[in-house]
Protein backbone atom coordinates (compact mmCIF):
# COMPACT_ATOMS: atom_id res chain seq x y z
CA UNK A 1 -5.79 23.04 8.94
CA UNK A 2 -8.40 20.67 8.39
CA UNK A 3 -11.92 22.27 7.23
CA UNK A 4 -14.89 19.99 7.42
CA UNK A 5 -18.75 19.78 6.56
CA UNK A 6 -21.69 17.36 6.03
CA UNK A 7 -24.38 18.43 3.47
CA UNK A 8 -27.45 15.73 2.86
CA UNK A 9 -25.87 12.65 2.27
CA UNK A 10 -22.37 13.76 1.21
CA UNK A 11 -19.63 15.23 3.41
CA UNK A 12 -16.66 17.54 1.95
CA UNK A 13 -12.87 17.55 3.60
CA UNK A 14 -10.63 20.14 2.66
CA UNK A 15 -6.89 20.37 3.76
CA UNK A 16 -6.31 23.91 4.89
CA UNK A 17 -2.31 24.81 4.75
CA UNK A 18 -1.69 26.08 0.90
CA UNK A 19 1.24 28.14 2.39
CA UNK A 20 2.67 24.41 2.94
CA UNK A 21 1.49 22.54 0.11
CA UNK A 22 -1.59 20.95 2.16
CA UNK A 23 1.96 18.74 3.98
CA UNK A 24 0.26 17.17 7.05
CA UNK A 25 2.21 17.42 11.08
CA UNK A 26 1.36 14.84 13.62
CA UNK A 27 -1.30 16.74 14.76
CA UNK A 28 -3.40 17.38 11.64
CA UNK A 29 -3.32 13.23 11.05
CA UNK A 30 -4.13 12.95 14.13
CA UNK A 31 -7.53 15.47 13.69
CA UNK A 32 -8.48 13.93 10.40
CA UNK A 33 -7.91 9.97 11.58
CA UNK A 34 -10.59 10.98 14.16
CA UNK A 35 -12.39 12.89 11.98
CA UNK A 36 -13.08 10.23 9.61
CA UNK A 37 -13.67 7.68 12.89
CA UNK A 38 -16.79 9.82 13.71
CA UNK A 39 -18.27 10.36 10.21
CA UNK A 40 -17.65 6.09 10.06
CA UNK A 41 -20.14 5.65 12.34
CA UNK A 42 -23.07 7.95 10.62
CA UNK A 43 -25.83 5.61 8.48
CA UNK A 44 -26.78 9.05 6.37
CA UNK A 45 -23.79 9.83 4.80
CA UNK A 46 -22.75 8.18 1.67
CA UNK A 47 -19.75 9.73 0.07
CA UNK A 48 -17.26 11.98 0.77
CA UNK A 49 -15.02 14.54 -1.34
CA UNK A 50 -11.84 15.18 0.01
CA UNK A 51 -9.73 18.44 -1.34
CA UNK A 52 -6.72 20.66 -0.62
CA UNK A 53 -6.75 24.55 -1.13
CA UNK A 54 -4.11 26.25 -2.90
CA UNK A 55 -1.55 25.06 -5.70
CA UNK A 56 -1.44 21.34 -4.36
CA UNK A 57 -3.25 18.83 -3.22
CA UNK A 58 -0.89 17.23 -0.34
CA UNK A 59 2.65 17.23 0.05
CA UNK A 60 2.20 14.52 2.84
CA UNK A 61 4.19 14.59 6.02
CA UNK A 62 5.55 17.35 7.00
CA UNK A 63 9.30 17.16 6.69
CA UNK A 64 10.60 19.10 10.02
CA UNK A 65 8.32 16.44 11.41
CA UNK A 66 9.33 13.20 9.31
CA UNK A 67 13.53 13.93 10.25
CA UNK A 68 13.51 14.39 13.95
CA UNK A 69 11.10 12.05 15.05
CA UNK A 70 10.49 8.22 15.38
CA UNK A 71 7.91 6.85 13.02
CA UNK A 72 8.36 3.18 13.64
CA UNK A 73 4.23 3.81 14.33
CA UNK A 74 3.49 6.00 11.47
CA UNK A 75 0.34 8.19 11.78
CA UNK A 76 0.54 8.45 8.12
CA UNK A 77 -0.09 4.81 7.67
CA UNK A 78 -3.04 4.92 10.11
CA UNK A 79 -5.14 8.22 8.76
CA UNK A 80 -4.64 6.29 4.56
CA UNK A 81 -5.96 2.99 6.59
CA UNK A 82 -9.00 5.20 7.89
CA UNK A 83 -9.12 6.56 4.32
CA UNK A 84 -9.29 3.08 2.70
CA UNK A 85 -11.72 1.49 5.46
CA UNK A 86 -14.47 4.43 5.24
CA UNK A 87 -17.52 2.61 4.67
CA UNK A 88 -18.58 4.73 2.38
CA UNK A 89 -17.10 5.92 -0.76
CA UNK A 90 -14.68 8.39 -0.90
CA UNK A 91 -13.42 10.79 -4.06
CA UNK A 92 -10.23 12.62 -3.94
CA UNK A 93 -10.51 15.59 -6.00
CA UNK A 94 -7.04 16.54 -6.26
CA UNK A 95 -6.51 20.62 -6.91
CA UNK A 96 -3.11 20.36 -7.46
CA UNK A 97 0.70 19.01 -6.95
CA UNK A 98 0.24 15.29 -5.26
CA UNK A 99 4.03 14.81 -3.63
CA UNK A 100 5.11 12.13 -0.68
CA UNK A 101 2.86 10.70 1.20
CA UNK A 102 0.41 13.01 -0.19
CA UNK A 103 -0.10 10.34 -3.08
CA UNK A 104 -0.80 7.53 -0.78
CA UNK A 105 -3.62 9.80 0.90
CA UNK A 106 -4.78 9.61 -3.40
CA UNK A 107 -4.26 6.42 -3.59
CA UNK A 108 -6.41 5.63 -0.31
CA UNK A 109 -9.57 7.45 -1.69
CA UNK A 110 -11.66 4.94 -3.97
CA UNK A 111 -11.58 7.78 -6.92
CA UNK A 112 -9.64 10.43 -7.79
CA UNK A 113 -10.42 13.49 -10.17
CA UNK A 114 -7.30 15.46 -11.70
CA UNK A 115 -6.76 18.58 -12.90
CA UNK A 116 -4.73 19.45 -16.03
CA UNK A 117 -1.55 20.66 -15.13
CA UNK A 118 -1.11 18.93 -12.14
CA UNK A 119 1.82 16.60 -11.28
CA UNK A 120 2.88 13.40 -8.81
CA UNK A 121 6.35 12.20 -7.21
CA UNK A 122 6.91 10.21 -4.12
CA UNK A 123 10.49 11.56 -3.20
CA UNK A 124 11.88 9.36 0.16
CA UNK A 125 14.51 7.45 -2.21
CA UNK A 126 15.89 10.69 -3.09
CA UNK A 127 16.64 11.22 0.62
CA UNK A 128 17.42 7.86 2.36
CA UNK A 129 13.90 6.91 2.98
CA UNK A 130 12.36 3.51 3.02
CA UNK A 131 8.47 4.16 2.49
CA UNK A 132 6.18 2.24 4.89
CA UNK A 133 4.94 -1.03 3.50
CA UNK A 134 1.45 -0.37 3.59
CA UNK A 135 1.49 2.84 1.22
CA UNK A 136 3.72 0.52 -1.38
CA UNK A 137 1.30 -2.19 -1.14
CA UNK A 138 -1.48 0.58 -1.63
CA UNK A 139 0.22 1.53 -4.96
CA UNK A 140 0.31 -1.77 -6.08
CA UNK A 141 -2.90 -2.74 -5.64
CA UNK A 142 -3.82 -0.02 -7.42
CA UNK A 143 -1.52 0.87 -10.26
CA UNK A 144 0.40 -2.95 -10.33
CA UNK A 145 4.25 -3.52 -9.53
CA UNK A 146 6.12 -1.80 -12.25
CA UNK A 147 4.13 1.43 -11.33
CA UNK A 148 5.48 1.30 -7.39
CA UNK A 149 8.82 0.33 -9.14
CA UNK A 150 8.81 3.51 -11.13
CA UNK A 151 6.87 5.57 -8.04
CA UNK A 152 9.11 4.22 -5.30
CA UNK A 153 12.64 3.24 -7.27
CA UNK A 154 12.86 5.67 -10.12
CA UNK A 155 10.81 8.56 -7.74
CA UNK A 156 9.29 9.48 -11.30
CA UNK A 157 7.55 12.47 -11.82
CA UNK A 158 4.41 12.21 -13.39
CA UNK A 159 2.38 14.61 -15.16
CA UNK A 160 -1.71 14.74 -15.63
CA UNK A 161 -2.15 12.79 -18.80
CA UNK A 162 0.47 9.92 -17.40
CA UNK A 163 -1.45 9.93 -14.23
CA UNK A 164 -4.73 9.00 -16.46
CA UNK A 165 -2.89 6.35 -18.42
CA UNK A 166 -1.29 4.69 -15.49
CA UNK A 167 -4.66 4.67 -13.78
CA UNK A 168 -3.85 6.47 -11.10
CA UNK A 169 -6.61 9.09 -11.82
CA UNK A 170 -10.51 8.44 -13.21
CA UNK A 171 -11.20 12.04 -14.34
CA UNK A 172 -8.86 14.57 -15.51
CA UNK A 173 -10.50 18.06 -15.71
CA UNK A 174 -9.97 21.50 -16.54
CA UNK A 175 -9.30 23.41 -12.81
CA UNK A 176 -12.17 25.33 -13.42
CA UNK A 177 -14.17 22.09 -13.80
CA UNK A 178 -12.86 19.90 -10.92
CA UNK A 179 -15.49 20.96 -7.67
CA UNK A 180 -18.44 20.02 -9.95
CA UNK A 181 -16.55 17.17 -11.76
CA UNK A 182 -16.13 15.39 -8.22
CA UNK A 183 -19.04 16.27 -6.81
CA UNK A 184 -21.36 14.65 -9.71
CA UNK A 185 -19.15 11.72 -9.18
CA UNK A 186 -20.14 11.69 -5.50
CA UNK A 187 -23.85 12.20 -6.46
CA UNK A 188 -24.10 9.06 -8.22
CA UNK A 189 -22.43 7.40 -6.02
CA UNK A 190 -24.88 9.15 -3.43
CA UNK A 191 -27.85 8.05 -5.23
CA UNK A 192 -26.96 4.16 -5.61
CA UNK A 193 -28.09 1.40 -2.99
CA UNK A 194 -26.20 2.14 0.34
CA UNK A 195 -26.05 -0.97 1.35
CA UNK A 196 -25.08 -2.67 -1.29
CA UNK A 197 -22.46 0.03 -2.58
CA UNK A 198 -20.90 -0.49 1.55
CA UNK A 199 -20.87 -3.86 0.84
CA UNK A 200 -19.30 -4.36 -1.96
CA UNK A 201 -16.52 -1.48 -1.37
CA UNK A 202 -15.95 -4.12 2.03
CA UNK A 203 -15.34 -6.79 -0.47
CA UNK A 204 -13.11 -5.32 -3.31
CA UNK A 205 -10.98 -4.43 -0.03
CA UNK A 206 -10.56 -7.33 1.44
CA UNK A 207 -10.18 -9.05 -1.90
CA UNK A 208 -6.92 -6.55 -3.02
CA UNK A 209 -5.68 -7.40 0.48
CA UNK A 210 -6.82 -11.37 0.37
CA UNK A 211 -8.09 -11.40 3.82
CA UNK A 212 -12.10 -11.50 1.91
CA UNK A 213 -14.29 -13.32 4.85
CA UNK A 214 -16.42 -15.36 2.54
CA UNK A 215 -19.26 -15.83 5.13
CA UNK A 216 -19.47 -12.00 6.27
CA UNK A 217 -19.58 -11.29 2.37
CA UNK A 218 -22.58 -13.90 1.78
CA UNK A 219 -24.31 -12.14 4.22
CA UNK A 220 -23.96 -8.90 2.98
CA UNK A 221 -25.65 -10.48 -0.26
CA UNK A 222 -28.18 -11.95 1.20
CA UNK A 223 -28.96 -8.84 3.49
CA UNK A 224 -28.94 -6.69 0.26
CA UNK A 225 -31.45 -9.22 -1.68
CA UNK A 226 -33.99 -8.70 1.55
CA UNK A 227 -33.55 -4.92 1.82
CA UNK A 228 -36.38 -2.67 1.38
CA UNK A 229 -33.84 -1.26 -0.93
CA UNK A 230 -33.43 -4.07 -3.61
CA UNK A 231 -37.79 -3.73 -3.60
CA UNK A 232 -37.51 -0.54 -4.11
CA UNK A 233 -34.36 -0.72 -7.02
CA UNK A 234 -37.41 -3.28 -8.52
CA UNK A 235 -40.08 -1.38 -8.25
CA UNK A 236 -38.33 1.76 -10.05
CA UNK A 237 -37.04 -0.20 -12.85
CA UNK A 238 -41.24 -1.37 -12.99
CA UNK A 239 -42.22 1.93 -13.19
CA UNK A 240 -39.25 3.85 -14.90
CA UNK A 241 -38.12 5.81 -12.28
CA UNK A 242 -35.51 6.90 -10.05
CA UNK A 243 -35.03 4.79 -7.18
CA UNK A 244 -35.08 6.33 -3.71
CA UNK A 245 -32.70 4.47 -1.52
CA UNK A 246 -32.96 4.44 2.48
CA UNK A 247 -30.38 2.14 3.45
CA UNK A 248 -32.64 -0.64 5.01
C-alpha cells in the first residue's frame, strides 16, 4: 500500500489503501520506516512529498490491528520518529480526512499543505486509549499545550480553516491545487543550500526536544561557512543569479 519514487532531487510517497482511509497495519509501518531509512542515507535527494490517495489522507493505525495486539513498542511511534529525523525536508500534502494517528504522521512532516474541505480528530479518548507520549509531545511542540488539550482531551474535530489558524497547516488549497501547491513548496526547498537547510532542520529538532548538541551544531556552521556552497550562494548574489547548490 505504499507507492514510492525519486525524481531529481525530490522523492514522492503516496499511501495506497483509499478503500481504508490510507489507516496503516504493522506491516505497511514497517515498509515505510525502512523506506525512509534507505532514502536517509542518499546525498541527492532534498525533499520529499508525502500523500494519500482517495478521500483521506491517513486514518493511522489500523484498528483490527491497534485492539488485539500489544503496542507497548509502537511501530507508529517509530515510522513519525523516521518522519521527524529525515535529513531532509519533508511536506505532507494532505488530500483529505487526517484521523488518529494519521495526524501525528502530519504533524511529523516539517510542512503540511491542506485542502479545503478537509477535516482532523485524534479519537483514542473516545475509546479508552492513552496516546503514546511521543505523538502528544509532537503536537505540542508544534501547535502548544492547549491545542494537544483540545486534540487529545476534547478529541475536537477540526475543520480546514481551524487547521490554518491553529497552525497546524502552512497552505490551505483548493483540491485541484494541492499536487502543484506542495510540490513548489518542495522546489524551493529543493533549490536552497543542502547543507545548510540539513543543518539547521538538525537544530530546530533538537532544540523543540532540548537535547541541541551545541558543539555538533557549531560545526555544522562552520562546515556551511567553508562549503563550496556558501561561495557559490556569494557569487550568485555578485552576479544576480540563481545559485546552483551541490551539497559540498
Amino acid at each position: 500500500m505504499i507507492a514510492s519514487h525519486i525524481d531529481g532531487p525530490m522523492g514522492h510517497i503516496v499511501l495506497d489503501r483509499p478503500e481504508a482511509h490510507n489507516a496503516l497495519d504493522r506491516a505497511a509501518m514497517a515498509a515505510l520506516t525502512a523506506l525512509l531509512e534507505d532514502w536517509a542515507g542518499r546525498d541527492d535527494l532534498r525533499a520529499v512529498v508525502l500523500t494519500g490517495r482517495g478521500r483521506s489522507f491517513c486514518s493511522g493505525a489500523s484498528l483490527g490491528e491497534v485492539a488485539g495486539g500489544d503496542w507497548r513498542e509502537n511501530p507508529l511511534t517509530a515510522l513519525c520518529d523516521a518522519i521527524e529525523a529525515f535529513p531532509c525536508p519533508t511536506v505532507a500534502a494532505l488530500n483529505g480526512g487526517v484521523y488518529g494517528g494519521g495526524v501525528e504522521v502530519a504533524l511529523a512532516c516539517d510542512f503540511r499543505v491542506g485542502v479545503r474541505g478537509m477535516r482532523a480528530f485524534v479519537p483514542p479518548a473516545r475509546l479508552g486509549i492513552h496516546y503514546e507520549p511521543a505523538g502528544i509531545r509532537r503536537a505540542m511542540d508544534r501547535l502548544g499545550a492547549q491545542a494537544a488539550r483540545r486534540i487529545f482531551l476534547l478529541a475536537e474535530t477540526f475543520v480546514d480553516e481551524a487547521l490554518l489558524a491553529m497552525g497546524f497547516l502552512d497552505r490551505l488549497v483548493e483540491p485541484e491545487a494541492l499536487e502543484a501547491e506542495a510540490f513548489a513548496m518542495a522546489e524551493i526547498l529543493a533549490g536552497h543550500a543542502p547543507l545548510a537547510v540539513r543543518g539547521m532542520k538538525r537544530t530546530i529538532l533538537e532544540l523543540s526536544r532540548g537535547t541541541l548538541d551545541a558543539e555538533a551544531a557549531r560545526t555544522r556552521i562552520a562546515a556551511c561557512f567553508a562549503s563550496e556552497d556558501h561561495a557559490e550562494g556569494l557569487a550568485a548574489q555578485r552576479e544576480r543569479r540563481a545559485p546552483v547548490f551541490r551539497g559540498h
